[in-house]
PDB file of N, CA and C in Angstrom:
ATOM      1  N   UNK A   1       0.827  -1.193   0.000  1.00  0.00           N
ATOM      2  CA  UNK A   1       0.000   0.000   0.000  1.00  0.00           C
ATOM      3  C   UNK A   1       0.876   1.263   0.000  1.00  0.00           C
ATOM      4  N   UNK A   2       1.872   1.270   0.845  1.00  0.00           N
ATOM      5  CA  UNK A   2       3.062   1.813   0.985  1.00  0.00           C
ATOM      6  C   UNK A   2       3.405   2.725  -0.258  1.00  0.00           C
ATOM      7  N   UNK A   3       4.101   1.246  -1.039  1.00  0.00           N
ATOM      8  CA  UNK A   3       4.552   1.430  -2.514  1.00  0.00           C
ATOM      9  C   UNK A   3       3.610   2.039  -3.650  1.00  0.00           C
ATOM     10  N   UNK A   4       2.200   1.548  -3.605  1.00  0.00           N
ATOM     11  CA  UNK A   4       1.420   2.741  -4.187  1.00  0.00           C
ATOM     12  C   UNK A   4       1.259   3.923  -4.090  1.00  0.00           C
ATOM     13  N   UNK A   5       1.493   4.237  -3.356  1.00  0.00           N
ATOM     14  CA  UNK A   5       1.472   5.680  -2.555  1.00  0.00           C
ATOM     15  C   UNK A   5       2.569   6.113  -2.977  1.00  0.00           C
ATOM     16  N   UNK A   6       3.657   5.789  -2.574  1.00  0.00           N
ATOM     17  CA  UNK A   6       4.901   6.366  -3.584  1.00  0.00           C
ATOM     18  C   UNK A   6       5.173   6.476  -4.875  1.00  0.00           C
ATOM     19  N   UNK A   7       4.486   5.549  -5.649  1.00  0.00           N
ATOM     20  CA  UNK A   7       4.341   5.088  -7.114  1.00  0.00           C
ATOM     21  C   UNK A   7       3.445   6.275  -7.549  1.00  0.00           C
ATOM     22  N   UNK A   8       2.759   6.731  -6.658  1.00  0.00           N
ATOM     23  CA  UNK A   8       1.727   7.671  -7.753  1.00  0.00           C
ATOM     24  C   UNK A   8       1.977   9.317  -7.464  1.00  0.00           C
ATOM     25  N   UNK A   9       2.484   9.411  -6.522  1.00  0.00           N
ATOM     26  CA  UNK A   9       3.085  10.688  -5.705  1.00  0.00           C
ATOM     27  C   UNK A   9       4.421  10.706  -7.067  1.00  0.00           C
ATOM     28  N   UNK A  10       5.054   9.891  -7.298  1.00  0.00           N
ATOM     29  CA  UNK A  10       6.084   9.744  -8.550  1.00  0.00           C
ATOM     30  C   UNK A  10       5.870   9.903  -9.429  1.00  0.00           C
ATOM     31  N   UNK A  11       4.619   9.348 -10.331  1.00  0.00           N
ATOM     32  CA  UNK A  11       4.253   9.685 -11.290  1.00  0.00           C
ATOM     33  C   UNK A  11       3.341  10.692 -11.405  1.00  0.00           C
ATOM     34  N   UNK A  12       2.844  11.444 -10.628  1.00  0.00           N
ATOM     35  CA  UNK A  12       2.057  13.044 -10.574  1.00  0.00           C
ATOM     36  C   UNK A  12       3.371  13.888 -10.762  1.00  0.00           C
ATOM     37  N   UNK A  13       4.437  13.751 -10.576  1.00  0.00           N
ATOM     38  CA  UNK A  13       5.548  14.589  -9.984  1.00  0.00           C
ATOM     39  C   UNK A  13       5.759  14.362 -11.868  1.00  0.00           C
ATOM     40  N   UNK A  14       6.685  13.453 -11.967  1.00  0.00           N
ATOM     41  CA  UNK A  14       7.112  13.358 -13.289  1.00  0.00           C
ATOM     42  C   UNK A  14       6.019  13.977 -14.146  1.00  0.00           C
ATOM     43  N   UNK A  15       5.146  13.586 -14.289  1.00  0.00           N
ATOM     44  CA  UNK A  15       3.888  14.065 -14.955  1.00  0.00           C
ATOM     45  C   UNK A  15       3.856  15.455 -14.861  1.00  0.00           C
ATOM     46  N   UNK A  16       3.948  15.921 -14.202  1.00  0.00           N
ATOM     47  CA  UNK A  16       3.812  17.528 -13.609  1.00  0.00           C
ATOM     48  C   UNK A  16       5.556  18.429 -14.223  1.00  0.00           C
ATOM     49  N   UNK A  17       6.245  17.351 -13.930  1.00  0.00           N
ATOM     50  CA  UNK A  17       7.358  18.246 -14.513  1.00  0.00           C
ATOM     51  C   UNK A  17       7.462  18.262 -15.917  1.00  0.00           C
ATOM     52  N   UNK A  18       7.155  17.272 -16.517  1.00  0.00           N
ATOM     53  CA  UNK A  18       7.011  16.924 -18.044  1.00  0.00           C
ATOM     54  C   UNK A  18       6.403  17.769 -19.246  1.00  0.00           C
ATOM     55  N   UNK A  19       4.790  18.084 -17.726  1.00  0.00           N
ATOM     56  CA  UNK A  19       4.285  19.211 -18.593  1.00  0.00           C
ATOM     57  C   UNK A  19       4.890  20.015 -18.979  1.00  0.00           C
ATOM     58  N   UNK A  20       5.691  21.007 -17.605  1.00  0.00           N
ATOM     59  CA  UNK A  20       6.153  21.946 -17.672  1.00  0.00           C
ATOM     60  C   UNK A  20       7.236  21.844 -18.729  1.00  0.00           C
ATOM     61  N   UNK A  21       8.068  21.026 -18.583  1.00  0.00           N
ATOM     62  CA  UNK A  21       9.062  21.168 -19.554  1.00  0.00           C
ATOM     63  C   UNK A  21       8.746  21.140 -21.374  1.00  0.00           C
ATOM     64  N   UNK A  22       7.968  20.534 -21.330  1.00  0.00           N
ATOM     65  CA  UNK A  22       7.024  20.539 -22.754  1.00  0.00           C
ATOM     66  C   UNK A  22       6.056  21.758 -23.134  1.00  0.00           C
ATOM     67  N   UNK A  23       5.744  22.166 -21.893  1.00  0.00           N
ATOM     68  CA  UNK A  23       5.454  23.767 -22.107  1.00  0.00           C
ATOM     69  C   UNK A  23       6.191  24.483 -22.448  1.00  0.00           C
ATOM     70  N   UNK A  24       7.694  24.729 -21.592  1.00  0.00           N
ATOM     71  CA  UNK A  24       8.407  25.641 -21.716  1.00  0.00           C
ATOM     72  C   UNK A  24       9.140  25.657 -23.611  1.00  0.00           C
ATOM     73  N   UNK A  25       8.919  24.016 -23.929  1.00  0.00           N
ATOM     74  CA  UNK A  25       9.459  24.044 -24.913  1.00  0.00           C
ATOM     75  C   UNK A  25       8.938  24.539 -26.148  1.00  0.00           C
ATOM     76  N   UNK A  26       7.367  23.974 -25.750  1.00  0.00           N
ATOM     77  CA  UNK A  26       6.616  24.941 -27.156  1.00  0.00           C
ATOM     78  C   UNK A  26       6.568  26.232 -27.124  1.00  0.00           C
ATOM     79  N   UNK A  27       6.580  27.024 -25.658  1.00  0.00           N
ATOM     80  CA  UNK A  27       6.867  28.390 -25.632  1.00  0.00           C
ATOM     81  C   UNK A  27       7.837  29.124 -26.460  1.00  0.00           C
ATOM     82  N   UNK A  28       9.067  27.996 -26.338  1.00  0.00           N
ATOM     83  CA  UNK A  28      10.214  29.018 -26.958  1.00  0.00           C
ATOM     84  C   UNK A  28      10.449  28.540 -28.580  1.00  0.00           C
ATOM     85  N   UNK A  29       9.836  27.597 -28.708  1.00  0.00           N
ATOM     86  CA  UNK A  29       9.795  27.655 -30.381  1.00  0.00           C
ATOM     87  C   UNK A  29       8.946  28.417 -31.228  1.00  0.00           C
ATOM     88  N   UNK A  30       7.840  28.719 -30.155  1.00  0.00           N
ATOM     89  CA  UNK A  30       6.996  29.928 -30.933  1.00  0.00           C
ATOM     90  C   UNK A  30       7.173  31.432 -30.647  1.00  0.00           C
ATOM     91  N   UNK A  31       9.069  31.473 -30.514  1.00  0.00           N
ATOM     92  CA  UNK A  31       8.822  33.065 -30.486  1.00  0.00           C
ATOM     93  C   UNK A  31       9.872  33.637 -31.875  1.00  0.00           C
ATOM     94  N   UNK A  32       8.797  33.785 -32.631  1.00  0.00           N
ATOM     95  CA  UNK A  32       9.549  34.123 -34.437  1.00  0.00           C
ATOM     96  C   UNK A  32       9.514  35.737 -33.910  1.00  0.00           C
ATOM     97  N   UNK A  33      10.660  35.906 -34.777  1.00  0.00           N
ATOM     98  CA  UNK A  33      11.036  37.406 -35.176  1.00  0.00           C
ATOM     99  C   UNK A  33       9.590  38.561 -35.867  1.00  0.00           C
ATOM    100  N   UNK A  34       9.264  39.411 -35.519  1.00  0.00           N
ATOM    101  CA  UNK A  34       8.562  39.670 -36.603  1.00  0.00           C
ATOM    102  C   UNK A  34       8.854  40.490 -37.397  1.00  0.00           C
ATOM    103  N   UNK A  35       7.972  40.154 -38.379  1.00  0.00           N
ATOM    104  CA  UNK A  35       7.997  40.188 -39.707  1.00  0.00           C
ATOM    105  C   UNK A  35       7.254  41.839 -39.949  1.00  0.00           C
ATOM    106  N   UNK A  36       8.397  42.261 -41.028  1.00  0.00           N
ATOM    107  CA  UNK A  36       8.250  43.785 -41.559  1.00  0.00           C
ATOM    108  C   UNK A  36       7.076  43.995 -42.376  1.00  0.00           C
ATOM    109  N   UNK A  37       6.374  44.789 -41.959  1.00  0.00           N
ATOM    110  CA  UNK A  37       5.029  44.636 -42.682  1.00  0.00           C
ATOM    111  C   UNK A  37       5.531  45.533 -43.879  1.00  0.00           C
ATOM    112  N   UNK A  38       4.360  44.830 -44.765  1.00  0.00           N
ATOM    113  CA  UNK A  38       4.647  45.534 -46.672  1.00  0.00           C
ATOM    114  C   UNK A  38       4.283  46.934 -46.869  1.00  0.00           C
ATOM    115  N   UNK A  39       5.319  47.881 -47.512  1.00  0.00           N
ATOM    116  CA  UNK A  39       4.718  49.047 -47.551  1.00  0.00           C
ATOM    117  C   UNK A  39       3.408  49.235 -47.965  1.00  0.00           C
ATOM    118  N   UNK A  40       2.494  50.173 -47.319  1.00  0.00           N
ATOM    119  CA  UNK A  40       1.115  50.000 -48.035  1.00  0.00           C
ATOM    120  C   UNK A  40       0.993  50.820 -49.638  1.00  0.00           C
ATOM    121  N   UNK A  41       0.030  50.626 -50.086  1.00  0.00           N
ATOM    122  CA  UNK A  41       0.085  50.739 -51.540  1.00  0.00           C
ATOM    123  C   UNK A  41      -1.348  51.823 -51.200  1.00  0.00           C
ATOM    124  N   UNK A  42      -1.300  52.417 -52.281  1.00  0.00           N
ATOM    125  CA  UNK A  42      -1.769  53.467 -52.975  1.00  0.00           C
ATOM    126  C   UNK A  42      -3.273  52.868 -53.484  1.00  0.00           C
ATOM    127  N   UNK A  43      -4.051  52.577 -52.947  1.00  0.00           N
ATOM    128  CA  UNK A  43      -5.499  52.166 -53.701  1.00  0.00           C
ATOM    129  C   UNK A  43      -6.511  53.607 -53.849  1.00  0.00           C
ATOM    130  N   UNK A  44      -7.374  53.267 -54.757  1.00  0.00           N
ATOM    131  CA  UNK A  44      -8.480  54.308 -55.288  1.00  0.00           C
ATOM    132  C   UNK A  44      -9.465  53.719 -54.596  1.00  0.00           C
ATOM    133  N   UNK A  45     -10.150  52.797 -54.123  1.00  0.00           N
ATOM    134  CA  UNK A  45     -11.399  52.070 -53.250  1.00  0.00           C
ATOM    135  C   UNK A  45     -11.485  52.703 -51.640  1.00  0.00           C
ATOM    136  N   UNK A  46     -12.414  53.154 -51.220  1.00  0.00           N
ATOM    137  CA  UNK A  46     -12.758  53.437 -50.330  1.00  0.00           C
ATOM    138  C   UNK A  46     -12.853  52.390 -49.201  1.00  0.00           C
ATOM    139  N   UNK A  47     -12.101  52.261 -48.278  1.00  0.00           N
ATOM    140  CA  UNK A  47     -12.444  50.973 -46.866  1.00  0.00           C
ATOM    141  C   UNK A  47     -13.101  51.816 -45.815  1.00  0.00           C
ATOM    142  N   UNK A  48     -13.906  50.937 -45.277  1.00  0.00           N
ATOM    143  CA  UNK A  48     -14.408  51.450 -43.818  1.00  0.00           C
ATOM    144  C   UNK A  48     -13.780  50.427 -42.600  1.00  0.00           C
ATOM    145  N   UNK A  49     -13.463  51.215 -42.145  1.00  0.00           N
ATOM    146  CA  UNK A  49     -13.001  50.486 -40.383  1.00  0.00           C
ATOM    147  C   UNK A  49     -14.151  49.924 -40.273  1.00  0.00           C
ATOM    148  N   UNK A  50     -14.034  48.918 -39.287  1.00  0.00           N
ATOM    149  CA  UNK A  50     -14.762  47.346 -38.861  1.00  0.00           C
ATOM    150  C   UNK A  50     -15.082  48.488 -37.033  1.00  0.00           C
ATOM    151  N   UNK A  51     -16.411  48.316 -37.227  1.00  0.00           N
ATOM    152  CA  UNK A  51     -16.820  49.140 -35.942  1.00  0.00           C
ATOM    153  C   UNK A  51     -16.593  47.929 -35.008  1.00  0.00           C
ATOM    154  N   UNK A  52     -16.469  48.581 -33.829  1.00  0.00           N
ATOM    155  CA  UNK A  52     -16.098  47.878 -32.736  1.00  0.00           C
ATOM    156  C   UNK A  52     -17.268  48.177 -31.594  1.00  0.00           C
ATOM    157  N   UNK A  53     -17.689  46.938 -30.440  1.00  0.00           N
ATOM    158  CA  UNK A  53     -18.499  47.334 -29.945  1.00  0.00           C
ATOM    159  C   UNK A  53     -17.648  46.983 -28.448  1.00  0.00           C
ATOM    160  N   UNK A  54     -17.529  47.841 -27.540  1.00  0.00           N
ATOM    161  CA  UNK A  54     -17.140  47.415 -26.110  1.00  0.00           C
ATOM    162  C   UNK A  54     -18.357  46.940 -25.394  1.00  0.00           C
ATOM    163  N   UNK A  55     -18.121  45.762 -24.637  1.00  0.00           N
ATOM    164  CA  UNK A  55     -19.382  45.042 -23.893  1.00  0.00           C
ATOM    165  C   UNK A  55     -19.237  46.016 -22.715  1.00  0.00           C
ATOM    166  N   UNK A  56     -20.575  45.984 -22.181  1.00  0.00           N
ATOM    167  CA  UNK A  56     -20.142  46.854 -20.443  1.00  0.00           C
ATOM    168  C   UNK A  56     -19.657  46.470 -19.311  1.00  0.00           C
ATOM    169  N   UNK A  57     -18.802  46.934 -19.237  1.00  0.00           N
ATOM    170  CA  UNK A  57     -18.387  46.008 -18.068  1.00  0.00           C
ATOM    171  C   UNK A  57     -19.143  45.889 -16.598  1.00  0.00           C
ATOM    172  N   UNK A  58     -19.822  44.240 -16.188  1.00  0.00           N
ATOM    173  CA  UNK A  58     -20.139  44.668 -15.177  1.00  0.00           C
ATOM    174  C   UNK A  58     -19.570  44.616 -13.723  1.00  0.00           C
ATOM    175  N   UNK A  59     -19.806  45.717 -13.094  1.00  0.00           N
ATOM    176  CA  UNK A  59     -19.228  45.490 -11.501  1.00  0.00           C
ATOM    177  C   UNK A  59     -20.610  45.540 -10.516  1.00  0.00           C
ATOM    178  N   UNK A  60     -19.984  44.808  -9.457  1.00  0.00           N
ATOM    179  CA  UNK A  60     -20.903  44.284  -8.572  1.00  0.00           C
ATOM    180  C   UNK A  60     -21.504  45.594  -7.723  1.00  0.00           C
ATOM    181  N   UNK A  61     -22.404  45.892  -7.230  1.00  0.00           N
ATOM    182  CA  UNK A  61     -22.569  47.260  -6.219  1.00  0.00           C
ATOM    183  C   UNK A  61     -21.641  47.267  -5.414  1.00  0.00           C
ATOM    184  N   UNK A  62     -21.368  48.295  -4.404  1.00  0.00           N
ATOM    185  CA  UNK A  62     -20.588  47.898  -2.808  1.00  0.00           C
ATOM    186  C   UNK A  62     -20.770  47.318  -1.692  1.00  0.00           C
ATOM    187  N   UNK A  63     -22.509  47.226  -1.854  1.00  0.00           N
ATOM    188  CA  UNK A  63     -22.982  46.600  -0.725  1.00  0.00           C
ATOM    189  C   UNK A  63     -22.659  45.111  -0.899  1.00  0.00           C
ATOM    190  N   UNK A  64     -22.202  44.518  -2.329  1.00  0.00           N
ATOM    191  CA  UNK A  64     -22.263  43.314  -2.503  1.00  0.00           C
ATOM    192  C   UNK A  64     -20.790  43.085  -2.483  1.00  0.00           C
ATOM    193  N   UNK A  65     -20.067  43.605  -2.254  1.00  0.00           N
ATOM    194  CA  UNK A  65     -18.504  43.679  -2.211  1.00  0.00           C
ATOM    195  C   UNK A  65     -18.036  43.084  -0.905  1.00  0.00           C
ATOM    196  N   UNK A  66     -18.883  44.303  -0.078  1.00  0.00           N
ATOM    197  CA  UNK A  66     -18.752  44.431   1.368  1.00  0.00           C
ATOM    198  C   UNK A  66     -19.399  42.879   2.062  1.00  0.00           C
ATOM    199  N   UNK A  67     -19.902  42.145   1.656  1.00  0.00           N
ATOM    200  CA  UNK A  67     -20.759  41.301   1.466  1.00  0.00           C
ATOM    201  C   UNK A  67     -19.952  39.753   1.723  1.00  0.00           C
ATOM    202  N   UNK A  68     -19.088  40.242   0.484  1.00  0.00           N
ATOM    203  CA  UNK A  68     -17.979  39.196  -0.016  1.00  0.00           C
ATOM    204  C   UNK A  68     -17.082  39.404   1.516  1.00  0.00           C
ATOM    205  N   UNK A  69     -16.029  40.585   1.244  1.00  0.00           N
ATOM    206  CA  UNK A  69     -15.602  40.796   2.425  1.00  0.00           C
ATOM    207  C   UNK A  69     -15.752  39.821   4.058  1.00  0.00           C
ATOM    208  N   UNK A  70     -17.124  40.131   3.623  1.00  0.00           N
ATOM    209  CA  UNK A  70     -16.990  39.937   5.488  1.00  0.00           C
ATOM    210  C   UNK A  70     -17.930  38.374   5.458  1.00  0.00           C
ATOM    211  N   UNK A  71     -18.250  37.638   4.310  1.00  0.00           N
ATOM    212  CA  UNK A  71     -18.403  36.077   4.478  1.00  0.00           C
ATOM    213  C   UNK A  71     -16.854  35.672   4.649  1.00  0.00           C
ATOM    214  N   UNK A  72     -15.884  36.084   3.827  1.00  0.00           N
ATOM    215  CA  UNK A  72     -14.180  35.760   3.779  1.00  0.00           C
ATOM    216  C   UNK A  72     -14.251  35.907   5.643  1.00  0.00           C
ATOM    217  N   UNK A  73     -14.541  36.985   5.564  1.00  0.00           N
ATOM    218  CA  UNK A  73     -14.196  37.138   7.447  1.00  0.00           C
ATOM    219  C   UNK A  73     -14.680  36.041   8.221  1.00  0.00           C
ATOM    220  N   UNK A  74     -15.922  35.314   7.958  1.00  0.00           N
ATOM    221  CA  UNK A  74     -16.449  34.716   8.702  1.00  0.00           C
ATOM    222  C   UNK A  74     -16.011  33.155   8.596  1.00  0.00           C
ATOM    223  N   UNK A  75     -15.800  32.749   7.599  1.00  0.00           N
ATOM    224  CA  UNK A  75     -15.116  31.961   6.877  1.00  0.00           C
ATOM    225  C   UNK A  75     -13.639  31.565   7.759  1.00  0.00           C
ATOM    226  N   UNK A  76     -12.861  32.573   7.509  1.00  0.00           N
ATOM    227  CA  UNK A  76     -11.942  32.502   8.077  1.00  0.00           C
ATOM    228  C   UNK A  76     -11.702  32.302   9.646  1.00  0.00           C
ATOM    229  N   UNK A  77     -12.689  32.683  10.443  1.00  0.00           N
ATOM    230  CA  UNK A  77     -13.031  32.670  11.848  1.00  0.00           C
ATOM    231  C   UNK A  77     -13.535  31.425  11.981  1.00  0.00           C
ATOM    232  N   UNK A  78     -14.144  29.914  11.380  1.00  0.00           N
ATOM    233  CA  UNK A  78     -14.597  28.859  11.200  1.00  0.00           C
ATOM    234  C   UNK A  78     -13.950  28.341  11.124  1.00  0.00           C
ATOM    235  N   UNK A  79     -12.711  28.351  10.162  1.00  0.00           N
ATOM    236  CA  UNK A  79     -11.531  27.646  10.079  1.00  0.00           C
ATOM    237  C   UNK A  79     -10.311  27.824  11.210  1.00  0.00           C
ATOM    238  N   UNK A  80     -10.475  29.038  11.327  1.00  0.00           N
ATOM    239  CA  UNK A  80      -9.572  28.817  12.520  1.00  0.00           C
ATOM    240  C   UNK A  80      -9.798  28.606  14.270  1.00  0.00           C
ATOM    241  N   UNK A  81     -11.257  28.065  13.929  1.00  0.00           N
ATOM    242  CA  UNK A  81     -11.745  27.965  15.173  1.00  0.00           C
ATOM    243  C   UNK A  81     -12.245  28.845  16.552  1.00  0.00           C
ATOM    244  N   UNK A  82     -12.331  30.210  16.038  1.00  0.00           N
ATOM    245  CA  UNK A  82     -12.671  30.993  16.849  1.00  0.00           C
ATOM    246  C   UNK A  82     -14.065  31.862  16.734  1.00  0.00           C
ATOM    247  N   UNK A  83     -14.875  31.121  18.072  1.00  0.00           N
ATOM    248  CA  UNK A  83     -15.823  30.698  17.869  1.00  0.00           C
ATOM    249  C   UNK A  83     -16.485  31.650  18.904  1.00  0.00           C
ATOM    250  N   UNK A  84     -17.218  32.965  18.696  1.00  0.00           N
ATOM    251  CA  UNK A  84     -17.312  33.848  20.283  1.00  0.00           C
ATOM    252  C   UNK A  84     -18.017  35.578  19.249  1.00  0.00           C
ATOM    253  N   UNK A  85     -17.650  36.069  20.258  1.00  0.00           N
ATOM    254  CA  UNK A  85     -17.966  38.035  19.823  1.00  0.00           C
ATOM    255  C   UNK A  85     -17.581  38.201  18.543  1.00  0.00           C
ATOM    256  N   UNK A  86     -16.436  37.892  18.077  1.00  0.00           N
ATOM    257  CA  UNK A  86     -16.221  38.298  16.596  1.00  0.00           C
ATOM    258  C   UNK A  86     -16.483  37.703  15.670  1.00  0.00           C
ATOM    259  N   UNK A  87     -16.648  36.448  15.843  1.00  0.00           N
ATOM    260  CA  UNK A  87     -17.603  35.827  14.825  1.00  0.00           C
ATOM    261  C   UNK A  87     -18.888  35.546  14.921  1.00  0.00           C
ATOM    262  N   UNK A  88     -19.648  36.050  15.790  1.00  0.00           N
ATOM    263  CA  UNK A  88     -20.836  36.835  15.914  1.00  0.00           C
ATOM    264  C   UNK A  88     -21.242  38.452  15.163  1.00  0.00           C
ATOM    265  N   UNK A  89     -20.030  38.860  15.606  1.00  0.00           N
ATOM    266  CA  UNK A  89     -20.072  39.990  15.023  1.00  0.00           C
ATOM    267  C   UNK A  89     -20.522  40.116  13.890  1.00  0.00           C
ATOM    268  N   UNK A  90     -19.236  39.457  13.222  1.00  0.00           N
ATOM    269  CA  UNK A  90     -18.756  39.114  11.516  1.00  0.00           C
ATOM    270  C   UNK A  90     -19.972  38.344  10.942  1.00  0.00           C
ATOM    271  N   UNK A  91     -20.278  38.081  11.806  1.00  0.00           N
ATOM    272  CA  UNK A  91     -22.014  37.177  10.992  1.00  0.00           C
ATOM    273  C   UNK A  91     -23.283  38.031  11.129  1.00  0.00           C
ATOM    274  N   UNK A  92     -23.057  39.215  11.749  1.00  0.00           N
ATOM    275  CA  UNK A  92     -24.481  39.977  11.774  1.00  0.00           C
ATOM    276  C   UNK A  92     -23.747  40.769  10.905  1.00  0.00           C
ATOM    277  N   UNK A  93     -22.973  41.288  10.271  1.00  0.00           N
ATOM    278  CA  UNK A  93     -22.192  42.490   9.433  1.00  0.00           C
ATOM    279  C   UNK A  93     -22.391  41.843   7.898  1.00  0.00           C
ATOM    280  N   UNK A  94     -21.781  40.421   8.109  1.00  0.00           N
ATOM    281  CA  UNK A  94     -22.465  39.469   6.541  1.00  0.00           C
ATOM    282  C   UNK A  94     -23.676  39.707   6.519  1.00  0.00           C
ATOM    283  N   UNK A  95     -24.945  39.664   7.547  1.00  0.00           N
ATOM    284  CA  UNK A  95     -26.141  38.679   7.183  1.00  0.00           C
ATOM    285  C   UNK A  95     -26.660  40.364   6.723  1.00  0.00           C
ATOM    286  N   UNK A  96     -26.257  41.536   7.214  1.00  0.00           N
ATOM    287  CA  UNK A  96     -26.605  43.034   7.313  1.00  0.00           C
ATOM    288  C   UNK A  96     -26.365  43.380   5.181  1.00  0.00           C
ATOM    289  N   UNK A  97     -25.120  43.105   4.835  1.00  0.00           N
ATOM    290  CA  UNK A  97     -24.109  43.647   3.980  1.00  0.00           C
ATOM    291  C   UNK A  97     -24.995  42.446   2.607  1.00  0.00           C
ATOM    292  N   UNK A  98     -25.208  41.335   2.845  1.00  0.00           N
ATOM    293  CA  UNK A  98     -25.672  40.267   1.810  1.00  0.00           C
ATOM    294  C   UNK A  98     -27.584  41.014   1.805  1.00  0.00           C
ATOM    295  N   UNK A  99     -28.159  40.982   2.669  1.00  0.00           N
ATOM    296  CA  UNK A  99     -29.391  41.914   2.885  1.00  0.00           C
ATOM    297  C   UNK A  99     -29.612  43.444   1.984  1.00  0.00           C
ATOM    298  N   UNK A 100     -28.342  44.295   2.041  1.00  0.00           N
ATOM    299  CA  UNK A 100     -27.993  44.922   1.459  1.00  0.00           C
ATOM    300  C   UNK A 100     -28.053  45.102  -0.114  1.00  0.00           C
ATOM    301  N   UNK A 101     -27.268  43.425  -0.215  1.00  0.00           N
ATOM    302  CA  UNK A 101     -26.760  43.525  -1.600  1.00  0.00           C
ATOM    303  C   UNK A 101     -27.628  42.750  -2.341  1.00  0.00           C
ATOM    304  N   UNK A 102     -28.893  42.378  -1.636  1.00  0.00           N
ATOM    305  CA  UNK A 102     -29.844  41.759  -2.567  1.00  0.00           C
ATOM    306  C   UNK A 102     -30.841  43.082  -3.021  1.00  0.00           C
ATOM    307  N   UNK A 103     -30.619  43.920  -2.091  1.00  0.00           N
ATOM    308  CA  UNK A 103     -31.589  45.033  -2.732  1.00  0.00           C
ATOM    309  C   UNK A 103     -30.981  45.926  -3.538  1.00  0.00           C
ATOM    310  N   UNK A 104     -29.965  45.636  -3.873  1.00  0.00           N
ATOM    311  CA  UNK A 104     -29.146  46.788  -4.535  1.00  0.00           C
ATOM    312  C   UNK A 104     -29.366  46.632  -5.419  1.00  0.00           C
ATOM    313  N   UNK A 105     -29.391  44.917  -5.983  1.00  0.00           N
ATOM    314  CA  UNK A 105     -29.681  44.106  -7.470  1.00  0.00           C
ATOM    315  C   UNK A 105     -30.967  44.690  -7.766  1.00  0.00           C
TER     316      UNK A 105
END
């Protein structure tokens, strides 16, 4: 059981470095010089630029930020076992801030 355990911890490892090295290798074969673009030429035809559309970017409100924030807080107070006032706290400030951020939507 032992030996499986070592056997596969070995071959994740090799496997894992292999990638990398096979990464690194296609990386560096695909870095060509570039290439001098052709002087442009003199045409009589009219082109139009290709319109471009930017999507909007969305961001979350603050209340839903703040939200995030302080589940991480609470989260973190679970895992490390401290279990009292501040993670009480940190859980009425989430349950306040997520309350928040459903009405913001």
């Amino acid at each position: 059981r032992r030996g499986r355990r070592l056997l596969a911890i070995v071959l994740a490892l090799a496997l894992f470095g292999g990638g990398i090295a096979l990464g690194s290798t296609l990386a560096a074969g695909s870095e060509k010089p570039a290439a001098t673009a052709p002087a442009p030429t003199a045409t009589t035809s009219a082109t139009t630029a290709p319109t471009t559309t930017l999507a909007p970017r969305v961001v979350a409100p603050p209340a839903c930020l703040s939200a995030v924030d302080d589940a991480d807080t609470v989260v973190s107070y679970f895992v490390a076992g401290r279990r009292g006032k501040r993670l009480a706290k940190a859980l009425q400030q989430f349950r306040a801030a997520a309350a928040a951020c459903r009405r913001a939507r």
